[in-house]
N, C-alpha and C. Protein backbone atom coordinates (compact mmCIF):
# COMPACT_ATOMS: atom_id res chain seq x y z
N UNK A 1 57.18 -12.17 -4.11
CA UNK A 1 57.29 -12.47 -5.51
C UNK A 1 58.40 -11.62 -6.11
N UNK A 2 59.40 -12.00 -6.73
CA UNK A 2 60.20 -11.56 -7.31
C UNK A 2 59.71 -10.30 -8.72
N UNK A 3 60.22 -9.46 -8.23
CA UNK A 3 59.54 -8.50 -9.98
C UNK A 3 60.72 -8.34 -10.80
N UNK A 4 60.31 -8.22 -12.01
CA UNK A 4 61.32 -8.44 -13.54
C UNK A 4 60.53 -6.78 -13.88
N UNK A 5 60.75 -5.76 -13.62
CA UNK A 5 60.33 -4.70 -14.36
C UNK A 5 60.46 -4.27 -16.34
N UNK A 6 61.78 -4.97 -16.33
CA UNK A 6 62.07 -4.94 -17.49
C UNK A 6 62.47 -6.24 -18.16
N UNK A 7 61.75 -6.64 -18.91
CA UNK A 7 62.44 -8.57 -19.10
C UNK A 7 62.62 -8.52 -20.50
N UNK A 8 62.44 -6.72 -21.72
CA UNK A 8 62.73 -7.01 -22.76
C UNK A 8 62.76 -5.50 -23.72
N UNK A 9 63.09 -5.04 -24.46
CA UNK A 9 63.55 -4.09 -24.79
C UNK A 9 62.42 -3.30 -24.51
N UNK A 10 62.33 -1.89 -23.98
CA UNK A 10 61.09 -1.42 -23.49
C UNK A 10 61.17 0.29 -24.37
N UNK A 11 61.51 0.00 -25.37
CA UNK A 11 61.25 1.20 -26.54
C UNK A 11 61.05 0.70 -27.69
N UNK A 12 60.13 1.13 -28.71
CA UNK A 12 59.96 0.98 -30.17
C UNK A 12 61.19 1.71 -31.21
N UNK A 13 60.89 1.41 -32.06
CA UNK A 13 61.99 2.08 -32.95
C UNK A 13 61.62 3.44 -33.34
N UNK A 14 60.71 3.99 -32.73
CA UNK A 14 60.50 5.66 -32.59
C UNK A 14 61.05 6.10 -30.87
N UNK A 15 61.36 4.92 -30.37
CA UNK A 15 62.19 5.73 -29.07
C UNK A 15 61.18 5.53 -27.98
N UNK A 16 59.77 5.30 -28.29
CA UNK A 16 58.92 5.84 -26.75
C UNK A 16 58.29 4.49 -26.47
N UNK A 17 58.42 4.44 -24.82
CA UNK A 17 58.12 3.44 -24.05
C UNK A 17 57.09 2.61 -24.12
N UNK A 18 57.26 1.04 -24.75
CA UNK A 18 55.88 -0.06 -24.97
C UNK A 18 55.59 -0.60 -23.94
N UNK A 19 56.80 -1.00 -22.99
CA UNK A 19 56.54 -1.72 -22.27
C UNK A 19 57.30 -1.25 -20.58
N UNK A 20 56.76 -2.03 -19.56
CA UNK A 20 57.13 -2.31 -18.73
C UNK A 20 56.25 -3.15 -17.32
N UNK A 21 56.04 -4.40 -17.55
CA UNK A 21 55.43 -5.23 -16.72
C UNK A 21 56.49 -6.21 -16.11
N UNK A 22 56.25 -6.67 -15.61
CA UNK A 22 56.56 -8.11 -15.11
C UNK A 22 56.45 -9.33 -16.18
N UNK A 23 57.65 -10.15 -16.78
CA UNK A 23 57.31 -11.13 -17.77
C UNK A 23 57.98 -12.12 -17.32
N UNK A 24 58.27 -12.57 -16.28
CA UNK A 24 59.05 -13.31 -16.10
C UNK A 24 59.32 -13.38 -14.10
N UNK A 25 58.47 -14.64 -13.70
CA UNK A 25 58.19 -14.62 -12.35
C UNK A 25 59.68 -15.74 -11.84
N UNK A 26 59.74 -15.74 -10.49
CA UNK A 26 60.60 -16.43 -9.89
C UNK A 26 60.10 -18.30 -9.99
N UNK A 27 58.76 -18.10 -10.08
CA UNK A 27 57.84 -19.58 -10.11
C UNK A 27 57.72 -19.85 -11.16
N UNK A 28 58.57 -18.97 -12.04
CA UNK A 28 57.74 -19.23 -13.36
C UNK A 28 59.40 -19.92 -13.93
N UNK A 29 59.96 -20.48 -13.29
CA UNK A 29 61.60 -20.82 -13.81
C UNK A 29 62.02 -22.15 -12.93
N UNK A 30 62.51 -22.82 -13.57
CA UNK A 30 62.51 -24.62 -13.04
C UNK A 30 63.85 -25.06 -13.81
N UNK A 31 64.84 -25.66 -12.88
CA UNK A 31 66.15 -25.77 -13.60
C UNK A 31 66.22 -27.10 -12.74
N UNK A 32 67.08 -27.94 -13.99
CA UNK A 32 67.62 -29.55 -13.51
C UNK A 32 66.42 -30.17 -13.44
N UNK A 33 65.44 -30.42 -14.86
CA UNK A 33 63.87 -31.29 -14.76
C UNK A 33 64.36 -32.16 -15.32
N UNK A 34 63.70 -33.35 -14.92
CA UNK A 34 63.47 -34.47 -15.22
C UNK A 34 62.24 -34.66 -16.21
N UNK A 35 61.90 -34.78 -17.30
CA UNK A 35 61.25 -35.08 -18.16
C UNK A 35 60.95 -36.13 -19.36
N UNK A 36 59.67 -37.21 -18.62
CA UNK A 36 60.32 -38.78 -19.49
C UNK A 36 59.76 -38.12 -20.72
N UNK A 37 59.37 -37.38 -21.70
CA UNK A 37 59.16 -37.38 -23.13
C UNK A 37 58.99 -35.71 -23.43
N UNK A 38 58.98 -35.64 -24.16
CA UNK A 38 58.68 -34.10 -25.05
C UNK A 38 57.20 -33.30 -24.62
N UNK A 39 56.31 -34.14 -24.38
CA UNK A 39 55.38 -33.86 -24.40
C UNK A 39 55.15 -33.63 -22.57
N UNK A 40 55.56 -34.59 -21.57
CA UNK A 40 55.85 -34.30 -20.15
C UNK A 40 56.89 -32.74 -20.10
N UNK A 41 57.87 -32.31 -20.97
CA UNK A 41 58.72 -31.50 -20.70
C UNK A 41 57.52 -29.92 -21.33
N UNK A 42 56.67 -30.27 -22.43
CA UNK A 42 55.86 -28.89 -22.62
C UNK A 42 54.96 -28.68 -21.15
N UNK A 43 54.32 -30.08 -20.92
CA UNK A 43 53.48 -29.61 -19.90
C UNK A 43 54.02 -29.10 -18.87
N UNK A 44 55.08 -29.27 -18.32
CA UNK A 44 56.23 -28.59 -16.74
C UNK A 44 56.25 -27.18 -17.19
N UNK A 45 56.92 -26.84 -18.88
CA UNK A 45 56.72 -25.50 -18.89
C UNK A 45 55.45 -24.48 -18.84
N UNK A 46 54.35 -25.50 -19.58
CA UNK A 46 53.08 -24.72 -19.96
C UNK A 46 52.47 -24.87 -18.30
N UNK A 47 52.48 -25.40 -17.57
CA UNK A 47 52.10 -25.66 -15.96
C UNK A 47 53.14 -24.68 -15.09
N UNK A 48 53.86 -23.85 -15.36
CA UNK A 48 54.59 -22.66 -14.86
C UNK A 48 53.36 -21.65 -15.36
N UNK A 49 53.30 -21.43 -16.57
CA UNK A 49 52.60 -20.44 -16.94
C UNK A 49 51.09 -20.19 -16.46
N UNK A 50 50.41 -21.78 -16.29
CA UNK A 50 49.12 -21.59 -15.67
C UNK A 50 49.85 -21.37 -14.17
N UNK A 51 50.76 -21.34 -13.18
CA UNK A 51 50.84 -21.25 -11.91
C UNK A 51 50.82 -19.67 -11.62
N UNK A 52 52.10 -19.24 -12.36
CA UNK A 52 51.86 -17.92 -12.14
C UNK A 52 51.19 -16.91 -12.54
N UNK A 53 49.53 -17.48 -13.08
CA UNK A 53 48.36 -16.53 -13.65
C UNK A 53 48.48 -15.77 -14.71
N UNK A 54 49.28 -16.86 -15.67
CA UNK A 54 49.76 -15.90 -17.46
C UNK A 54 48.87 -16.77 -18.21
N UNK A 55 47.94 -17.90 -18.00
CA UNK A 55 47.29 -18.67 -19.06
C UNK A 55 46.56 -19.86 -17.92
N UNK A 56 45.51 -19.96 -18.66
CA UNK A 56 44.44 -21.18 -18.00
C UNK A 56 44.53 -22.55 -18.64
N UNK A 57 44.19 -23.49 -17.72
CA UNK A 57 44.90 -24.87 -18.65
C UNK A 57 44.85 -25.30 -19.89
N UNK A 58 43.90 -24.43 -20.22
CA UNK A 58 43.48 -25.06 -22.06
C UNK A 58 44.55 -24.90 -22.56
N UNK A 59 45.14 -23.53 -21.88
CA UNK A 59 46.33 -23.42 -23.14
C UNK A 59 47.13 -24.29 -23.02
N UNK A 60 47.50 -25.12 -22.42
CA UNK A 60 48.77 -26.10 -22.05
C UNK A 60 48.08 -27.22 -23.21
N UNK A 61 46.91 -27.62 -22.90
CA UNK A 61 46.51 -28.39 -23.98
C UNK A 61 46.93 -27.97 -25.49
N UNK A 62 46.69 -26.58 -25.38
CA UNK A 62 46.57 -26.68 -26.88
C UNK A 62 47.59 -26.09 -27.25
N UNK A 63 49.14 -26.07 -26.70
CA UNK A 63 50.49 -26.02 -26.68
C UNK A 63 50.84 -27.44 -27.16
N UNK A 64 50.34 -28.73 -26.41
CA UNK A 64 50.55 -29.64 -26.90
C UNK A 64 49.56 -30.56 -27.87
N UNK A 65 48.47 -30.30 -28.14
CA UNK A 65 47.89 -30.17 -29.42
C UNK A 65 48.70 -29.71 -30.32
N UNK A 66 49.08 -28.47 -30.74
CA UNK A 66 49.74 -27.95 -31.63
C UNK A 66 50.84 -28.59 -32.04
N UNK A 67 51.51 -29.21 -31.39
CA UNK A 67 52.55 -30.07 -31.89
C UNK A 67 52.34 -31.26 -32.52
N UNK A 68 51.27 -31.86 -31.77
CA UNK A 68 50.87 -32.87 -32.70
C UNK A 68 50.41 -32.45 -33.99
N UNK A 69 49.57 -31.49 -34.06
CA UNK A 69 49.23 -31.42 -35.52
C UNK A 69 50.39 -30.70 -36.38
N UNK A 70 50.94 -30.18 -35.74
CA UNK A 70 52.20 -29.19 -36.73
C UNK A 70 53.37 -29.78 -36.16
N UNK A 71 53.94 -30.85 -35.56
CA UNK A 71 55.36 -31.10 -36.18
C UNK A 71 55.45 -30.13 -34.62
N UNK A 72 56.86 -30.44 -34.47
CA UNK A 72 58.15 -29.96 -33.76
C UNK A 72 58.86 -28.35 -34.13
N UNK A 73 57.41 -27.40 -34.60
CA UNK A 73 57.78 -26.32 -34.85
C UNK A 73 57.86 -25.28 -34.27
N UNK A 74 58.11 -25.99 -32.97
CA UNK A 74 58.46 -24.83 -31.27
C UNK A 74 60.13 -24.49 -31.47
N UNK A 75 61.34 -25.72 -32.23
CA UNK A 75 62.35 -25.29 -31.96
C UNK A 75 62.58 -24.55 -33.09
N UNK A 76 63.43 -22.93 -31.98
CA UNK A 76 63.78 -22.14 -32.33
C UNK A 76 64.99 -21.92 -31.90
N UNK A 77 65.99 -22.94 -32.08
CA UNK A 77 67.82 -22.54 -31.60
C UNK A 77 68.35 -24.07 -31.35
N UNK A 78 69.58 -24.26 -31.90
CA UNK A 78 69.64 -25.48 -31.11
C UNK A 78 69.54 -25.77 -29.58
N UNK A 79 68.92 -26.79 -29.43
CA UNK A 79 68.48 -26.88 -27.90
C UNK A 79 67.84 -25.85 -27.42
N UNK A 80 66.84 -25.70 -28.09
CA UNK A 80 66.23 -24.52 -27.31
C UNK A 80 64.40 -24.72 -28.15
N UNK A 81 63.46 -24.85 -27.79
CA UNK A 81 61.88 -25.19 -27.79
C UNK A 81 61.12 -23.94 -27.00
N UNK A 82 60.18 -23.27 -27.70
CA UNK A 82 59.73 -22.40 -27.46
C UNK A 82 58.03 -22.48 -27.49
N UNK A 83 57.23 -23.64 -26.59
CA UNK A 83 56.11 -23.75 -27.08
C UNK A 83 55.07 -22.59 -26.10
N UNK A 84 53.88 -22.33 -27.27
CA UNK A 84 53.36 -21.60 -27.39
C UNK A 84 51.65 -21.82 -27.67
N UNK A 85 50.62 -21.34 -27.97
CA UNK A 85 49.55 -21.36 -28.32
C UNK A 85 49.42 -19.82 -29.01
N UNK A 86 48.02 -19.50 -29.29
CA UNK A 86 47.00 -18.84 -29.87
C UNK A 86 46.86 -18.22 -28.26
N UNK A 87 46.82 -16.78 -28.18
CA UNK A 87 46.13 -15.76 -27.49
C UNK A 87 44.44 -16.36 -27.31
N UNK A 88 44.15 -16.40 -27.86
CA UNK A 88 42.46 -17.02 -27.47
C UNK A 88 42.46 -18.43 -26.66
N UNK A 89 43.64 -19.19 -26.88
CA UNK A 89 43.32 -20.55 -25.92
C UNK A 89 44.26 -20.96 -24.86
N UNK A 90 43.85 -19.61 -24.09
CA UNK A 90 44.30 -18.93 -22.86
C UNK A 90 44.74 -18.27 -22.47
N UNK A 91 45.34 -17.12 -22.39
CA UNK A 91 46.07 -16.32 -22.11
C UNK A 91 45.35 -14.92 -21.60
N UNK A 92 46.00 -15.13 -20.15
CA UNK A 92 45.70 -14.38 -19.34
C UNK A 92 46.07 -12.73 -19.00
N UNK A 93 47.90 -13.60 -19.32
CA UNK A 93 48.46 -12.01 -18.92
C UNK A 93 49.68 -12.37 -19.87
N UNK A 94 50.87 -11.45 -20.03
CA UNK A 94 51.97 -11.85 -20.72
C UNK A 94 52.72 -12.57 -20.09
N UNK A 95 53.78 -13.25 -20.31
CA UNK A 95 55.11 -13.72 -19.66
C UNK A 95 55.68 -15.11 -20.18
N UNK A 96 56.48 -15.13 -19.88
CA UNK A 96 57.36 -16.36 -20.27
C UNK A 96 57.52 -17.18 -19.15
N UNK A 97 57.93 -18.09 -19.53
CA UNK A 97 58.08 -19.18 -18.03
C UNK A 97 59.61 -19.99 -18.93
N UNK A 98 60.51 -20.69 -18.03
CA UNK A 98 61.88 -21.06 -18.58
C UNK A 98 62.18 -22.65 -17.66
N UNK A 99 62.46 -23.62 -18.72
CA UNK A 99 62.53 -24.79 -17.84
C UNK A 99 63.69 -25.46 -18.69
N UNK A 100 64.78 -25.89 -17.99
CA UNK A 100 66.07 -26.14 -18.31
C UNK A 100 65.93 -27.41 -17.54
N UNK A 101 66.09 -28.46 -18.98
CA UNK A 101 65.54 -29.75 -18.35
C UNK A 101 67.14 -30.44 -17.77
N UNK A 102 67.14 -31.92 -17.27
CA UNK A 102 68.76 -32.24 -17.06
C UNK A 102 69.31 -32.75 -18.12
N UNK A 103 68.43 -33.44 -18.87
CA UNK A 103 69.04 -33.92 -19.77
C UNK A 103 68.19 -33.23 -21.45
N UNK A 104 68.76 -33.58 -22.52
CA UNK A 104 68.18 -33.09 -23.47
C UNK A 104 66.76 -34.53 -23.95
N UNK A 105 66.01 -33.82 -24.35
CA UNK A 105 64.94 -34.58 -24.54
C UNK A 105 64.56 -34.77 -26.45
N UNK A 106 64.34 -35.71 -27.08
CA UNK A 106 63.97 -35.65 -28.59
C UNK A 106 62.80 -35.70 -28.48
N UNK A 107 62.46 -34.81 -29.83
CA UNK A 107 60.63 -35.07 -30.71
C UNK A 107 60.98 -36.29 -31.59
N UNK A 108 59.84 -37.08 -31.56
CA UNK A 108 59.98 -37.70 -32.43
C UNK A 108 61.03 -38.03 -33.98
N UNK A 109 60.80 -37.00 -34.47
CA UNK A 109 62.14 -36.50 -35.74
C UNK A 109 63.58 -36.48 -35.39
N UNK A 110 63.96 -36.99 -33.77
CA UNK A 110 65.20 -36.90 -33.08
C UNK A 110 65.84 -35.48 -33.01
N UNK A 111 64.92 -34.88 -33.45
CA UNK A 111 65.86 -33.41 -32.95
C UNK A 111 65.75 -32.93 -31.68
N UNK A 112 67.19 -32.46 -30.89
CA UNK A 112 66.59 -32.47 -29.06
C UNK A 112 66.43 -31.20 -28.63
N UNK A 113 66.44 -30.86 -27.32
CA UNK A 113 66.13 -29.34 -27.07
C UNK A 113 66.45 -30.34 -25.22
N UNK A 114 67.14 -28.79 -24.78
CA UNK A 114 67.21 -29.21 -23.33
C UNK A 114 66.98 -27.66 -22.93
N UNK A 115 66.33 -26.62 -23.44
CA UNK A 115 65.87 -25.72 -22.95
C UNK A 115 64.19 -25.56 -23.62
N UNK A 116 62.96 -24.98 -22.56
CA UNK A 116 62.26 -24.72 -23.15
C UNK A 116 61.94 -23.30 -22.57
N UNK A 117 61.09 -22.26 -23.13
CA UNK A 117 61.08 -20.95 -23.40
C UNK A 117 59.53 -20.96 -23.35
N UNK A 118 58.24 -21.20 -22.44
CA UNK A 118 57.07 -21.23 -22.61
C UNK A 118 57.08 -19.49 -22.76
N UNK A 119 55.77 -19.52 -23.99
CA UNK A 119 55.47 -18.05 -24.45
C UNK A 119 53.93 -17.90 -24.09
N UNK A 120 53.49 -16.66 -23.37
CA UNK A 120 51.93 -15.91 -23.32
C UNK A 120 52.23 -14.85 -23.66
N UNK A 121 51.16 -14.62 -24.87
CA UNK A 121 51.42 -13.33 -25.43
C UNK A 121 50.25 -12.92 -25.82
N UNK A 122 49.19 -11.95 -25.18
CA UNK A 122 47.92 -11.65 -25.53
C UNK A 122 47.68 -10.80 -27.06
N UNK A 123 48.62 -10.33 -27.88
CA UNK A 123 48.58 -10.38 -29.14
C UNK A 123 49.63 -10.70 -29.86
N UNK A 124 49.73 -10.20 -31.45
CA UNK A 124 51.19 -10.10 -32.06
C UNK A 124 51.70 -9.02 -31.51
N UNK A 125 51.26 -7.68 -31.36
CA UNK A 125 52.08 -7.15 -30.83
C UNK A 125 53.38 -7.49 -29.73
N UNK A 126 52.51 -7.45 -28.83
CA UNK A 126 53.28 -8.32 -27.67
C UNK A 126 54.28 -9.32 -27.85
N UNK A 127 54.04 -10.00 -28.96
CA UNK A 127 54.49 -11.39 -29.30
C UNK A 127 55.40 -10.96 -30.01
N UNK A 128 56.07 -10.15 -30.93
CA UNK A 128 57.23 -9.56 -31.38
C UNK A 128 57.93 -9.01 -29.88
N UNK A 129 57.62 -7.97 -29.30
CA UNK A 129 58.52 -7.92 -28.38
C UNK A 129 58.59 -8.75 -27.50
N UNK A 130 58.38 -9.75 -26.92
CA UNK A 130 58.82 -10.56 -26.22
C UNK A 130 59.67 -11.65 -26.81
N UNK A 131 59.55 -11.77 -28.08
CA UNK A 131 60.29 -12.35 -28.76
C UNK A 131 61.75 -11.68 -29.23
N UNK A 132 62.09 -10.66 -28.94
CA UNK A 132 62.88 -9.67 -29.10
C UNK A 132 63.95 -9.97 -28.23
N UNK A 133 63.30 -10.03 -27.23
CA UNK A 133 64.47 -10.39 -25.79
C UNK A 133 64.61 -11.66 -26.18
N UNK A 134 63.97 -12.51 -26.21
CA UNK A 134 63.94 -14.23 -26.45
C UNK A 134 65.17 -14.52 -27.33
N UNK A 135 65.42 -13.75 -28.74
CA UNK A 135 66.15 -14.09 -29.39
C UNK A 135 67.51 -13.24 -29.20
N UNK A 136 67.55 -12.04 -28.59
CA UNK A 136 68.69 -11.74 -28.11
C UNK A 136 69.08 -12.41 -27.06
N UNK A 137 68.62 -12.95 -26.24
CA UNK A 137 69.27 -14.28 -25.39
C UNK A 137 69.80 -15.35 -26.08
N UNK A 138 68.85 -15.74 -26.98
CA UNK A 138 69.54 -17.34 -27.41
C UNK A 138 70.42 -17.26 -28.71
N UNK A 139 70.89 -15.75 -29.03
CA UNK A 139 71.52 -15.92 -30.60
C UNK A 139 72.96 -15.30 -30.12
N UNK A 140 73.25 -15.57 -29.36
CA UNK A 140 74.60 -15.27 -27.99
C UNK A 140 75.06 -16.86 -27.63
N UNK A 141 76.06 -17.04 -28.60
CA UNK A 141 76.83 -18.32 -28.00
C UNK A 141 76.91 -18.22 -26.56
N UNK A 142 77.38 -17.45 -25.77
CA UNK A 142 77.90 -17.22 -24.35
C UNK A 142 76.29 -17.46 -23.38
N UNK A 143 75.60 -16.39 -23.73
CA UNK A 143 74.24 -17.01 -22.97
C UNK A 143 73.67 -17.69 -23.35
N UNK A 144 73.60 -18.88 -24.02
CA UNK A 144 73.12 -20.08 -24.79
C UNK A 144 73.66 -20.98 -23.48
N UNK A 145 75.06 -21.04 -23.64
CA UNK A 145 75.56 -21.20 -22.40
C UNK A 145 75.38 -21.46 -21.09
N UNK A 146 75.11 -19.97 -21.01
CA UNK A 146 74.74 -19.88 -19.50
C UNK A 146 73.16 -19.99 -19.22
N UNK A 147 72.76 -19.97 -20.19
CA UNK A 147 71.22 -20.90 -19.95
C UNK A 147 70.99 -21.66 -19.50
N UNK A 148 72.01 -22.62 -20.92
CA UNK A 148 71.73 -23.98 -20.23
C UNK A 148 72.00 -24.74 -18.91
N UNK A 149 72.90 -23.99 -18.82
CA UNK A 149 74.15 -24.52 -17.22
C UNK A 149 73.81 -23.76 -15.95
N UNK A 150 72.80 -22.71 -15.97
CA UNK A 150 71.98 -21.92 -14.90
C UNK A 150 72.31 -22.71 -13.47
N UNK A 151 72.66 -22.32 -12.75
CA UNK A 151 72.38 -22.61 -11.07
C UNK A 151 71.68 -22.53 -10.28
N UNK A 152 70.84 -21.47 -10.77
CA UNK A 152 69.93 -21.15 -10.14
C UNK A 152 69.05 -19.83 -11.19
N UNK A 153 67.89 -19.47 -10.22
CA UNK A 153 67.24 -19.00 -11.00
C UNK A 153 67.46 -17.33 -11.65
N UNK A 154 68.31 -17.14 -10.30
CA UNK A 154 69.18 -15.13 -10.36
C UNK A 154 70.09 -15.56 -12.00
N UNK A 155 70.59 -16.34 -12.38
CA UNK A 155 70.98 -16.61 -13.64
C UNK A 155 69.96 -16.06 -14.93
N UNK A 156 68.86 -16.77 -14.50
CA UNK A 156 68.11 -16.72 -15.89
C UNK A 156 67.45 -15.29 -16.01
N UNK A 157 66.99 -14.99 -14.56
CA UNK A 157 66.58 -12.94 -14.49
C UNK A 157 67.54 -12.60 -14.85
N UNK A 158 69.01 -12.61 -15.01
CA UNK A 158 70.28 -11.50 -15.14
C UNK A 158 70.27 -11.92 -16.65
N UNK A 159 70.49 -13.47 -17.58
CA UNK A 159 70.10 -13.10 -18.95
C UNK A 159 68.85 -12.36 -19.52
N UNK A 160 67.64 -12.23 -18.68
CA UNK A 160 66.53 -11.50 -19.60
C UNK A 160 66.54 -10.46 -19.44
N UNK A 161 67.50 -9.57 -18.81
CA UNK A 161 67.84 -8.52 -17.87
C UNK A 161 68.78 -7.55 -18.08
N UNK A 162 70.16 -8.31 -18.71
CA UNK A 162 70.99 -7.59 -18.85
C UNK A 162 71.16 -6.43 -19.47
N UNK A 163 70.55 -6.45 -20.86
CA UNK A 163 70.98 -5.49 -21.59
C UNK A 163 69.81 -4.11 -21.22
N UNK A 164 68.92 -4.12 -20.73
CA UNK A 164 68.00 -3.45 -20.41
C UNK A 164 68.72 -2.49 -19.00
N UNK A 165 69.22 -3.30 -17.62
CA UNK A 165 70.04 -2.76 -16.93
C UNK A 165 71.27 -2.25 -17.49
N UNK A 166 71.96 -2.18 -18.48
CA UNK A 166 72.96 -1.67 -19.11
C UNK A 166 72.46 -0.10 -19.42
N UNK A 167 71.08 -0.32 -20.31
CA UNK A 167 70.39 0.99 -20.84
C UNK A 167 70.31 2.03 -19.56
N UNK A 168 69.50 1.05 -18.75
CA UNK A 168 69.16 2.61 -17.73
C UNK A 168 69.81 3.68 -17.47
């Protein structure tokens, strides 16, 4: 199994160490999917997250529940969908899972996304910093980029990665 020791800023703004787990598995990353609708493209991501033991299937359900009742309010970047649930309807352990579909896919409202960003986050805490790295990846024209166009999966560890290996 591949380990991500650091997949996101691992100090608070007093300086001392929050984190350091694994957030981000080798199984947990799927590039060039085929996905006939929006709702096939949450489940590929939310079905990473139940594989590599970050959430149990409900949550995938109620990743895509949530959209139905709330609208298309996963995208967070152009081309970029970040679905998620509630800590209580499943979530096991932390981590993200990353699925870079081939083509871009629309919600209903025609807005598309050809990246998705599945989130487990056993509180808010957690859920700010992991979101920390999330958005210093995607608010980078250049790794927006190289997201999308990934080759493989050593791509997507070296964007959640970089700036953290810079620190050490």
């Amino acid at each position: 199994m591949f380990k991500v020791e650091r997949a996101y800023s691992t100090k608070s703004n007093k300086g001392e160490k929050i984190l350091k787990r694994r957030i981000l598995e080798k199984q947990a990353v799927l590039l060039d999917v085929h996905a006939k609708d929006w709702e096939d493209a949450v489940r590929i991501c939310g079905d990473l997250l139940v594989q590599t033991g970050k959430v149990e299937a409900t949550y995938v359900e109620a990743m895509i529940g949530n959209i139905h009742d709330l609208g298309p309010y996963i995208l967070i970047a152009p081309g970029v969908a970040m679905p998620h649930a509630r800590p209580e309807d499943g979530v096991l352990q932390e981590g993200i899972s990353v699925v870079v579909l081939e083509e871009e896919i629309a919600f209903d409202n025609g807005k598309e996304f050809k990246v998705l960003i599945g989130l487990a986050a056993l509180n808010s805490k957690s859920h700010i910093d992991i979101l920390q790295k999330i958005a210093e990846v995607i608010s980078q024209p250049e790794s927006m980029d190289r997201l999308k166009n990934a080759a493989g999966y050593e791509e997507i560890f070296r964007l959640f990665n970089e700036k953290e290996e810079h620190e050490s």
